[in-house]
Protein backbone atom coordinates (compact mmCIF):
# COMPACT_ATOMS: atom_id res chain seq x y z
CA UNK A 1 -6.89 -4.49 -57.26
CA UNK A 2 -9.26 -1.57 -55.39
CA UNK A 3 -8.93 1.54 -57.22
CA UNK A 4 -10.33 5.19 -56.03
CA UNK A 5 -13.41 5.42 -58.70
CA UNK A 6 -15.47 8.64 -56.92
CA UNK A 7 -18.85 9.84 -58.91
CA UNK A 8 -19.22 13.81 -59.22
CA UNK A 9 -22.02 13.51 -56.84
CA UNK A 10 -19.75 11.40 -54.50
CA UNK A 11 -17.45 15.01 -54.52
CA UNK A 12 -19.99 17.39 -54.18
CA UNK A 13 -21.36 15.52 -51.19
CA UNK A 14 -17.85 15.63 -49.51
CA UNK A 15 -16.80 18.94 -50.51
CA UNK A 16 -20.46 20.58 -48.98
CA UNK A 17 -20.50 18.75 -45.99
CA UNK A 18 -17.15 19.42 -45.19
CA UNK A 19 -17.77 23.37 -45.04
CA UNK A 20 -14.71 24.27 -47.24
CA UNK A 21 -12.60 23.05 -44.07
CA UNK A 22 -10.79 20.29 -43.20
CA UNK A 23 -12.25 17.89 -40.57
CA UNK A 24 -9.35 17.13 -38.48
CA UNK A 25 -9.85 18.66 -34.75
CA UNK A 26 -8.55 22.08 -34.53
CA UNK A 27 -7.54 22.76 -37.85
CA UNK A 28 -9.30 25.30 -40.04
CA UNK A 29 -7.80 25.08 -43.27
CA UNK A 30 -9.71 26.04 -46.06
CA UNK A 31 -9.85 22.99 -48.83
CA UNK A 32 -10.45 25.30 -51.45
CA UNK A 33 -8.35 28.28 -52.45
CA UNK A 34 -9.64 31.57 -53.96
CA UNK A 35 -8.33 32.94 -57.28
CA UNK A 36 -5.71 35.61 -56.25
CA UNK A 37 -3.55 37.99 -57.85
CA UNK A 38 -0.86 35.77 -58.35
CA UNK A 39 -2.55 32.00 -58.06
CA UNK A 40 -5.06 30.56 -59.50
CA UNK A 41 -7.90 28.76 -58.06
CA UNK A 42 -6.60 25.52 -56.35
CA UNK A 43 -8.07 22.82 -54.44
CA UNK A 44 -6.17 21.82 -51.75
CA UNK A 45 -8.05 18.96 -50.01
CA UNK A 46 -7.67 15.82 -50.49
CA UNK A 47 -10.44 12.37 -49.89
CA UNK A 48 -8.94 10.28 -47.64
CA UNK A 49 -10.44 6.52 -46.45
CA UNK A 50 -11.74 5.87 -43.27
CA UNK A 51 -11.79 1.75 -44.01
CA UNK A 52 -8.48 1.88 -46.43
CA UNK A 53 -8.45 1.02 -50.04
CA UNK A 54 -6.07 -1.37 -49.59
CA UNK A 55 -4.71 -4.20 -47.39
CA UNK A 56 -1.48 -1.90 -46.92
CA UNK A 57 -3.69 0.89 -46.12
CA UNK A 58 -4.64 2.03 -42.59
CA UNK A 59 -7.57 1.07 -40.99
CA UNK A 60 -7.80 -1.75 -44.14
CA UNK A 61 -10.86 -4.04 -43.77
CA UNK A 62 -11.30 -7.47 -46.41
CA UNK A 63 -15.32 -7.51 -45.92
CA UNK A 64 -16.38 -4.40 -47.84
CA UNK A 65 -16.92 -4.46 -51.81
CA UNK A 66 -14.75 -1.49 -53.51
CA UNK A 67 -17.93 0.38 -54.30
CA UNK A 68 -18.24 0.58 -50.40
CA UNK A 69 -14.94 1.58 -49.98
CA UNK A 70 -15.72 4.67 -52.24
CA UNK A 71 -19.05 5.33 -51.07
CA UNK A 72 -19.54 9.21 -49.24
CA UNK A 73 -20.08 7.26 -45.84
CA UNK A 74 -15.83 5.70 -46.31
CA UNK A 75 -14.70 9.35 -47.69
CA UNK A 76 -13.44 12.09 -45.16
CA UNK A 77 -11.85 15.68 -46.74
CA UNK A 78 -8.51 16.84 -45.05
CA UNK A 79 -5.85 19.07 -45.93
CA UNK A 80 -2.88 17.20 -47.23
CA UNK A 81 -1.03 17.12 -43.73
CA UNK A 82 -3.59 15.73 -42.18
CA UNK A 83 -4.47 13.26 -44.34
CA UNK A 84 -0.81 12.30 -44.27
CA UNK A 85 -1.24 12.02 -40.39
CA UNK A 86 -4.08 9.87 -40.23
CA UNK A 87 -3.18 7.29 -43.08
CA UNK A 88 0.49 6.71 -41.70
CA UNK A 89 0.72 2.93 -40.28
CA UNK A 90 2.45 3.75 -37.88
CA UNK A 91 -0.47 6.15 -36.42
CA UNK A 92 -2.96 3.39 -37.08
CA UNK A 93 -3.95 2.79 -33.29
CA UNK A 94 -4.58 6.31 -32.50
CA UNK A 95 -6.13 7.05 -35.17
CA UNK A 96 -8.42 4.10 -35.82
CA UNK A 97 -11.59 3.71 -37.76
CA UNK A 98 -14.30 4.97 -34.91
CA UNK A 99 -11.73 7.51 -33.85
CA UNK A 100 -12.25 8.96 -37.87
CA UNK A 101 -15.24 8.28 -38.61
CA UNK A 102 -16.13 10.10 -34.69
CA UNK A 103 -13.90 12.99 -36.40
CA UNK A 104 -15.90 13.28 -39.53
CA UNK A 105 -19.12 13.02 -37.52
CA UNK A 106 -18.05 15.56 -34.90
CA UNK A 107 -16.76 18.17 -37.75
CA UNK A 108 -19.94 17.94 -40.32
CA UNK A 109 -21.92 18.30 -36.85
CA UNK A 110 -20.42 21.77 -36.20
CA UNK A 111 -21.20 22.60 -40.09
CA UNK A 112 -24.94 21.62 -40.01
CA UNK A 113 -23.98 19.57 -42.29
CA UNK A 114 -25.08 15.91 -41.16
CA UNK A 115 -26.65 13.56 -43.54
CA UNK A 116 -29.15 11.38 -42.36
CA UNK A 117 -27.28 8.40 -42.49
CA UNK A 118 -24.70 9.97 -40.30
CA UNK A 119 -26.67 11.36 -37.93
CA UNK A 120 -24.78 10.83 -34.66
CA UNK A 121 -25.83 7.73 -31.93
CA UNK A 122 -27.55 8.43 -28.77
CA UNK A 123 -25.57 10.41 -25.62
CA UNK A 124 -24.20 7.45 -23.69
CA UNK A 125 -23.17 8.18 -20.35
CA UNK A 126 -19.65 7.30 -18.58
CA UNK A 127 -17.72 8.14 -15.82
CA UNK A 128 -14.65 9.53 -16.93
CA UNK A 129 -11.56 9.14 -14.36
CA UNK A 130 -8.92 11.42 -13.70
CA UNK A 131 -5.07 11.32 -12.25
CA UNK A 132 -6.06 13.75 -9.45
CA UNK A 133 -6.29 12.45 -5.57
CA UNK A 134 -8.57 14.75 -3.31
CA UNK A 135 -6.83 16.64 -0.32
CA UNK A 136 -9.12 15.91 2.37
CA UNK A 137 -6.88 17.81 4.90
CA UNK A 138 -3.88 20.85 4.90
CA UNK A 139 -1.96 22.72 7.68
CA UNK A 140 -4.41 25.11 8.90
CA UNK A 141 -1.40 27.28 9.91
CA UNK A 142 2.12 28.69 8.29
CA UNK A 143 4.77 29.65 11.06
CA UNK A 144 7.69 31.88 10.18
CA UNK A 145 11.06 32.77 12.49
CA UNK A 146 14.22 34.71 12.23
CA UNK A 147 16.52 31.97 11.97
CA UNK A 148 20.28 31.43 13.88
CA UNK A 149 21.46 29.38 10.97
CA UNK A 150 23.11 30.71 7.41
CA UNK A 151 21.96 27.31 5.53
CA UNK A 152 20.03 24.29 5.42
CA UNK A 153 22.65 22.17 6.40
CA UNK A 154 22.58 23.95 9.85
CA UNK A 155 19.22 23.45 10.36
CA UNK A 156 19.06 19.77 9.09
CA UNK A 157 21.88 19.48 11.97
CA UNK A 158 19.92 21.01 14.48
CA UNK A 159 16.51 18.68 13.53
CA UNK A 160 18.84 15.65 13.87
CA UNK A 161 19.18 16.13 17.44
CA UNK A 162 15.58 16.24 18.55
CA UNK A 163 13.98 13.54 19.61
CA UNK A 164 11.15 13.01 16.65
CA UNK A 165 8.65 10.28 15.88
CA UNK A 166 9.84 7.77 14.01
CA UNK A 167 7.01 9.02 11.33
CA UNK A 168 7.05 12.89 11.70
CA UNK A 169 8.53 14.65 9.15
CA UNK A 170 10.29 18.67 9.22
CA UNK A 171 9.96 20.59 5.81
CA UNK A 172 11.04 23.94 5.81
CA UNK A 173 11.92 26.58 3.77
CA UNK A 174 14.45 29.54 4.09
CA UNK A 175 14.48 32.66 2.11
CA UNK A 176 15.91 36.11 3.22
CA UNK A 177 17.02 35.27 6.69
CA UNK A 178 13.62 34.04 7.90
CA UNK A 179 12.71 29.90 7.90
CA UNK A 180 9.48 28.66 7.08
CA UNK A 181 7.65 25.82 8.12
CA UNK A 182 4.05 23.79 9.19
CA UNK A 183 5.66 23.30 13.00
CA UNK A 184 4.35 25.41 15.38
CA UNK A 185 8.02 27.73 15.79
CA UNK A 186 6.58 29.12 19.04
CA UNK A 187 6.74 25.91 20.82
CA UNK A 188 10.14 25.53 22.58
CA UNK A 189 9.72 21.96 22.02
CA UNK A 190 9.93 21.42 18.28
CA UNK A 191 11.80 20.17 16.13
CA UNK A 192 13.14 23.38 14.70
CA UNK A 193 12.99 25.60 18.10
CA UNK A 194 16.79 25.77 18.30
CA UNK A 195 17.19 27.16 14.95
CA UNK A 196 14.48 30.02 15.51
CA UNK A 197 14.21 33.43 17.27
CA UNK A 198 10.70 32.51 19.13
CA UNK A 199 10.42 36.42 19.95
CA UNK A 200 10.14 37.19 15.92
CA UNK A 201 7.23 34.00 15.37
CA UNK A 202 4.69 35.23 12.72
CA UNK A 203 1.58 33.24 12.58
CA UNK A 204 -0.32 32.79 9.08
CA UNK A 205 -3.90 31.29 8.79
CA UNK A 206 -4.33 29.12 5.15
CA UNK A 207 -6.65 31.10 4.09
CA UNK A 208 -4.59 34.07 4.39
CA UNK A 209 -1.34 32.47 2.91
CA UNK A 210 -3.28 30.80 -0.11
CA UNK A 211 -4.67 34.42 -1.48
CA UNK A 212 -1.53 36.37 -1.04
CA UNK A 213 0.73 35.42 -3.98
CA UNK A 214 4.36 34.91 -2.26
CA UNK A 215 2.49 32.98 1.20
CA UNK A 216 1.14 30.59 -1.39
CA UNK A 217 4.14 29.86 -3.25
CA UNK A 218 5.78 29.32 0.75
CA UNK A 219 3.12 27.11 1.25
CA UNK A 220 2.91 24.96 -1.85
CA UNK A 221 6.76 24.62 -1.95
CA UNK A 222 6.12 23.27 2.00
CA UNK A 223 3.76 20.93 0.39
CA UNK A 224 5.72 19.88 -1.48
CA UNK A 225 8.81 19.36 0.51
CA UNK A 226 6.70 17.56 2.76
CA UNK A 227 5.44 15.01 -0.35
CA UNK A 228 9.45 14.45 -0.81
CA UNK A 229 10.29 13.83 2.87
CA UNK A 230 7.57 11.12 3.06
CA UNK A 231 8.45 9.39 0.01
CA UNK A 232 12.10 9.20 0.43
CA UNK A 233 10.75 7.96 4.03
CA UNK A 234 9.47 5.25 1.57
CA UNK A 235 12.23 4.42 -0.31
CA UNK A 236 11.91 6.44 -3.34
CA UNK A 237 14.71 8.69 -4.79
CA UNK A 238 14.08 11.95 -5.90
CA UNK A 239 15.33 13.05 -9.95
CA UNK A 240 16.00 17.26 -9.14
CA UNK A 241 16.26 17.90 -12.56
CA UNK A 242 13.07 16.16 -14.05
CA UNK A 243 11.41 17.15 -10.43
CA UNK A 244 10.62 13.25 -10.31
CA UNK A 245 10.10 10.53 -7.98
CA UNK A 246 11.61 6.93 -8.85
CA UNK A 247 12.36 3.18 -7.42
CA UNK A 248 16.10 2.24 -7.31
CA UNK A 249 17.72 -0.83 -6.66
CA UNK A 250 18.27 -2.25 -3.53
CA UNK A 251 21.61 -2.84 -4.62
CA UNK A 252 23.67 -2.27 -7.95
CA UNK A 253 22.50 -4.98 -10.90
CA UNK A 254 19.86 -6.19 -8.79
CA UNK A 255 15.67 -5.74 -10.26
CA UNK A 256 13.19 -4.81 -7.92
CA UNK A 257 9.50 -5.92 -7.97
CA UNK A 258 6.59 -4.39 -5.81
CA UNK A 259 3.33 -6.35 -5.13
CA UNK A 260 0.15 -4.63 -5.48
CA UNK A 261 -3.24 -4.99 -6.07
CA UNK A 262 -4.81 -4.47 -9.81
CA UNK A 263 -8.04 -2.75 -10.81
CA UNK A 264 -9.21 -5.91 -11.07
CA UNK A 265 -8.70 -7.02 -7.20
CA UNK A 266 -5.75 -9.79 -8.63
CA UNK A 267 -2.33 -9.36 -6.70
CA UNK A 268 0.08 -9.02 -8.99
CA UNK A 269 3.73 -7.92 -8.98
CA UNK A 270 5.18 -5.28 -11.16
CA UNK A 271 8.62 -4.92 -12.25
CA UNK A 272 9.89 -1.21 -10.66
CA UNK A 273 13.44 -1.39 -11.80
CA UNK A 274 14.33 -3.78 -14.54
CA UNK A 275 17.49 -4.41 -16.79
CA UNK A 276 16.21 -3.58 -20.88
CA UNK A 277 17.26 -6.84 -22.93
CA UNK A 278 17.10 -7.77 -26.57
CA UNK A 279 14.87 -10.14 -28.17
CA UNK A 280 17.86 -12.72 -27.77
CA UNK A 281 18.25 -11.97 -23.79
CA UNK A 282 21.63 -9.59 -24.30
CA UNK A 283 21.62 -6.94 -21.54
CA UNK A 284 21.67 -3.22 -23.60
CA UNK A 285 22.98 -1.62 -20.04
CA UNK A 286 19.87 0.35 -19.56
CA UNK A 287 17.86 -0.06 -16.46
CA UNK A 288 13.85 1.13 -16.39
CA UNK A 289 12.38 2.74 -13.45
CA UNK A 290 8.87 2.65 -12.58
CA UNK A 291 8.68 6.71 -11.58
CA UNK A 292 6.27 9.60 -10.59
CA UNK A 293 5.89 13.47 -10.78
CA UNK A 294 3.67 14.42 -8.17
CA UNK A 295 2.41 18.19 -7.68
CA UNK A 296 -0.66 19.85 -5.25
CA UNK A 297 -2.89 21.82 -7.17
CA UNK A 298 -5.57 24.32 -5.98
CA UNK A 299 -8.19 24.26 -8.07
CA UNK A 300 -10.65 26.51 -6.17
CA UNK A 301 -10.57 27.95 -2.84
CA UNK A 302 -11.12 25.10 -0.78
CA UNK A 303 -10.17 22.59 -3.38
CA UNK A 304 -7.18 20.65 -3.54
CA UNK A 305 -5.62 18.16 -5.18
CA UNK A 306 -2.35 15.77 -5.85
CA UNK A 307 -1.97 15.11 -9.45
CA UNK A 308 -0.12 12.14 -10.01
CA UNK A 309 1.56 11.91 -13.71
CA UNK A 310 3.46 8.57 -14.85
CA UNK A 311 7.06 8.86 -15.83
CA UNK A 312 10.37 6.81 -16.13
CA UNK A 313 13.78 7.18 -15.59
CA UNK A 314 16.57 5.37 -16.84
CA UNK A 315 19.75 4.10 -15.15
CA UNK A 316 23.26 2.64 -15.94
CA UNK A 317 22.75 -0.44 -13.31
CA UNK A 318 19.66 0.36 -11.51
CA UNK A 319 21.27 3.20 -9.00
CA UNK A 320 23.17 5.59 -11.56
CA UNK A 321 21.56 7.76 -13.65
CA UNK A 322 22.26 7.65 -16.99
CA UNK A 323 23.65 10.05 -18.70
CA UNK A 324 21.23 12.86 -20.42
CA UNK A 325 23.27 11.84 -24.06
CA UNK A 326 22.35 8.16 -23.95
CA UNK A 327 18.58 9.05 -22.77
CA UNK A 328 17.83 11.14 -25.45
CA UNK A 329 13.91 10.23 -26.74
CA UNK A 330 13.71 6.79 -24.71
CA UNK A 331 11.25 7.85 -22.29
CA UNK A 332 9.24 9.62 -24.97
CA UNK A 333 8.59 6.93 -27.16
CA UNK A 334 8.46 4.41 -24.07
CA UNK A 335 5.33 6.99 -22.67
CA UNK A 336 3.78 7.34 -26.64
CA UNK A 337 2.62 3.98 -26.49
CA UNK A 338 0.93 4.29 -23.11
CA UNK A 339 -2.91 4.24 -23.92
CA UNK A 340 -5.78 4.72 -21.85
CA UNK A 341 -5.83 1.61 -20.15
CA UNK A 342 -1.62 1.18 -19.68
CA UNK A 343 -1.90 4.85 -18.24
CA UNK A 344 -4.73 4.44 -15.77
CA UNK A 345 -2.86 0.82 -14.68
CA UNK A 346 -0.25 2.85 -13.82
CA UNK A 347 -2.12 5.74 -12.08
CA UNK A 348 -3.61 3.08 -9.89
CA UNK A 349 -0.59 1.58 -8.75
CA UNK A 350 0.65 5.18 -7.38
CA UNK A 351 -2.31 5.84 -6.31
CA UNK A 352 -2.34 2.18 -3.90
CA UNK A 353 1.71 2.57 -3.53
CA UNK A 354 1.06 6.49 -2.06
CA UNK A 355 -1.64 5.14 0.20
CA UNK A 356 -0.18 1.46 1.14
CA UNK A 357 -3.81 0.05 -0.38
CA UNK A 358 -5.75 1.67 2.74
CA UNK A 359 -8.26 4.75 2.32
CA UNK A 360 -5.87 7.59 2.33
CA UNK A 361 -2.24 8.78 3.05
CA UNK A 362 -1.00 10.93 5.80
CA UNK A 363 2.04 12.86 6.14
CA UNK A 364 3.19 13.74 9.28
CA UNK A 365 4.78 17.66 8.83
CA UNK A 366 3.50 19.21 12.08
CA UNK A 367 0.37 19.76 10.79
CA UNK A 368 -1.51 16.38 8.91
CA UNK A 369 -1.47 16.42 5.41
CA UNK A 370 -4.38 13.96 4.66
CA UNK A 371 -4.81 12.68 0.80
CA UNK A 372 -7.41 10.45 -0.23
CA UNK A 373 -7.12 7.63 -2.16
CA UNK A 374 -10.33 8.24 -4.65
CA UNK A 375 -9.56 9.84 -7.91
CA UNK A 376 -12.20 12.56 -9.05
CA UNK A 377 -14.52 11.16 -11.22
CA UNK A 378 -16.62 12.93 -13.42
CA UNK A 379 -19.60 11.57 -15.15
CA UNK A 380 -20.62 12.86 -18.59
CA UNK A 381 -23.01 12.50 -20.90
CA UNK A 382 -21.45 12.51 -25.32
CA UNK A 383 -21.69 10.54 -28.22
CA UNK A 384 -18.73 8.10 -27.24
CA UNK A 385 -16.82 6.31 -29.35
CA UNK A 386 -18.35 3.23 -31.95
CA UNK A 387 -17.57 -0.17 -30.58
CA UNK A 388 -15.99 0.86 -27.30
CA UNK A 389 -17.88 -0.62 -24.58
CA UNK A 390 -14.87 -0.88 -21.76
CA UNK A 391 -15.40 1.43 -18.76
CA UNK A 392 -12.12 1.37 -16.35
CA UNK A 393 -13.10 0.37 -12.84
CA UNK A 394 -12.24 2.40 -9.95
CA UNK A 395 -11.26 0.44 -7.10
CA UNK A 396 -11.98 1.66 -2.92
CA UNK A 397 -9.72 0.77 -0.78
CA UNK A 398 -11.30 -0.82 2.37
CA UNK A 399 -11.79 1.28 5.57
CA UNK A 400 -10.83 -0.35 8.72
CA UNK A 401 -10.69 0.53 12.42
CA UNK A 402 -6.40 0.92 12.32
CA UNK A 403 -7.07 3.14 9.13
CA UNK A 404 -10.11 5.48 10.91
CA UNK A 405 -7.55 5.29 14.16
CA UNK A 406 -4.94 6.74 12.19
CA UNK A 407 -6.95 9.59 10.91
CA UNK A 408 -8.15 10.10 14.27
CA UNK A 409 -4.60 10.14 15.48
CA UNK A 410 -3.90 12.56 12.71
CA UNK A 411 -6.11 15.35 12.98
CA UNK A 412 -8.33 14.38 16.39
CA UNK A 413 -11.84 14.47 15.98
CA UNK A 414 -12.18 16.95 13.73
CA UNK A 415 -14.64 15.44 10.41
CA UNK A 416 -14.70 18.36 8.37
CA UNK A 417 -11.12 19.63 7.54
CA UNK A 418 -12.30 23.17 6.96
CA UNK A 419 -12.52 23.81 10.58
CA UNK A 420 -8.91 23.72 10.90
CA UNK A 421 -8.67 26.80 9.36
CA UNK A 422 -11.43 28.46 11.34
């Protein structure tokens, strides 16, 4: 049986290239405590394995020798928590041997305290990808009116009797008597004309409404009322109190599958509302929903973005919510065990559901709103991580003629969006 057999030098190594603190990222405890008044001297860390000591262990390995399994180059120091943390089974994934043995590396780096043997591998570079969409065009323009109706109700009343596109799509907004929206309230023609004193139109450039604080919060909520209007337009229901976007069943009991194309370029079909059963097939009476929380973010000032973030939401029969008491940490546990490549799967197939697999997606709100497709990338250059060699692909949807006559439709000939603000 392995047994923890470390040499005085083996400690002294540990202990002086550890700093006095513990190597877990972001914490700064000290592993040795100073004589005080009313303690005395302690040590607090403790050694834990990066390969385990034994097969119940974490990270546990059969082909190294016990004397390699207690060498320096196996040993990290943590505080007690930590070390707890890392060596739990049930952490084992996260917290796997090049993730450690990266965390050692990275925290005797920032002491100056590398051996040689541990010096750290060449910079590879990757392209990291992110869960943001580029904005490629916004309403140039924010219209406000005095408005004839006490509620939304009125005005929803009052849009119903126009004579809209069958894709065009009315946010608004009303606060303190006044409505808000991307239609042009000076034209007698639109959609929300009837429900508007034209004589008391104010007209607000983008640029104006983004750097005054109260325009912008007008404008992003018109965003975003616009983002819920065009997905509802698409079938998707709308949870107010999680501010989250979901798939329901077509009818009560019934799953629902969507086709879509993988990062891979296979057609495959994934399961957007499905019925959770036991290992033996009994129904447990809770539904899964494939969901989304969608938000625009300005991240400088002419750079926008849609952040797209996973989620789930749980039903009685795959239309009724369930009930907050029977949800309780489902979701979180369900989203703990999404890794890298589960959560990008699932960023892509918002991303191609959002955009119907073409080059971009375009609202209709009186003024285009015009999203790209492409995440941002980023390429960087670090040490990377031991033994991971997998680089997610990003796949570009194809342009076509309908897709560039759609933009063109959209926002005319204009190529760069910024004009629209001019």
């Amino acid at each position: 049986m392995a047994s923890r057999s470390y040499t005085d030098k083996t400690l002294k190594i540990l202990f002086a290239a550890s700093g006095n603190r513990c190597a877990f990222p972001g914490c700064s405890r000290s592993l040795v405590a100073a004589e005080s008044d009313v303690t005395a001297e302690m040590v607090l860390g403790e050694i834990a394995h990066i390969v385990g000591l034994t097969p119940k262990s974490a990270r546990w390995r059969k082909d190294m020798t016990d004397a390699e399994r207690n060498a320096p180059e196996n040993l990290v120091v943590l505080c007690g928590d930590h070390h707890k943390v890392i060596d739990n089974k049930e952490n084992e994934r996260r917290y796997s041997e090049a993730v450690v043995r990266r965390m050692k590396s990275e925290h005797q780096r920032s002491q100056g305290s590398l051996r040689p043997s541990e010096t750290v591998d060449d910079l590879v570079e990757e392209t990291l990808t992110s869960s943001m969409l580029i904005v490629d065009s916004l309403p140039g323009s924010l219209y406000s009116a005095r408005c004839s109706e006490s509620n939304a109700m009125g005005v929803v009343r009052r849009i119903q009797r126009g004579g809209l596109g069958k894709d065009d799509l009315v946010p608004f907004y009303l606060h303190d008597g006044r409505i808000w929206s991307f239609w042009d309230l000076s034209d007698g023609a639109g959609p929300l004309s009837a429900a508007c004193d034209v004589s008391t139109v104010e007209r607000f450039a983008a640029d104006e409404a983004w750097s005054d604080p109260d325009l912008h919060r007008r404008y992003v909520a018109l965003l975003n009322r616009a983002m819920t209007l065009h997905l509802e337009h698409r079938g998707l229901r709308r949870d107010k109190r999680h501010n989250r976007y979901y798939f329901a069943a077509r009818t009560a009991g019934e799953e629902r599958f969507v086709s879509y194309s993988t990062l891979s370029g296979r057609s495959q079909s994934l399961g957007v509302v499905r019925e959770e059963r036991r290992k033996t097939g009994e129904r447990k009476g809770v539904w899964w929903h494939q969901a989304v929380r969608l938000r625009f973010e300005r991240i400088g000032p002419l750079s926008w973005y849609v952040t797209i973030r996973p989620e789930f939401h749980l039903s009685a029969d795959g239309i009724a919510s369930l009930p907050e008491r029977r949800v309780k940490g489902r979701v979180t546990r369900k989203k703990s065990t999404m890794y890298n490549k589960q959560y990008l799967d699932r960023v892509h197939f918002w991303r191609w559901f959002l955009t119907s697999g073409e080059p971009r997606m375009v609202v209709r709100a009186g003024q285009p709103i015009v999203v790209s497709a492409n995440p941002v990338e980023v390429k960087v250059r670090w040490p990377g991580v031991p033994e991971d060699d997998s680089q997610p692909a990003t796949v570009e949807f194809e342009e076509t003629l309908l897709t560039l006559a759609e933009l063109a439709d959209a926002v005319g000939n204009v190529r760069d969006w910024e004009q629209l603000i001019a």
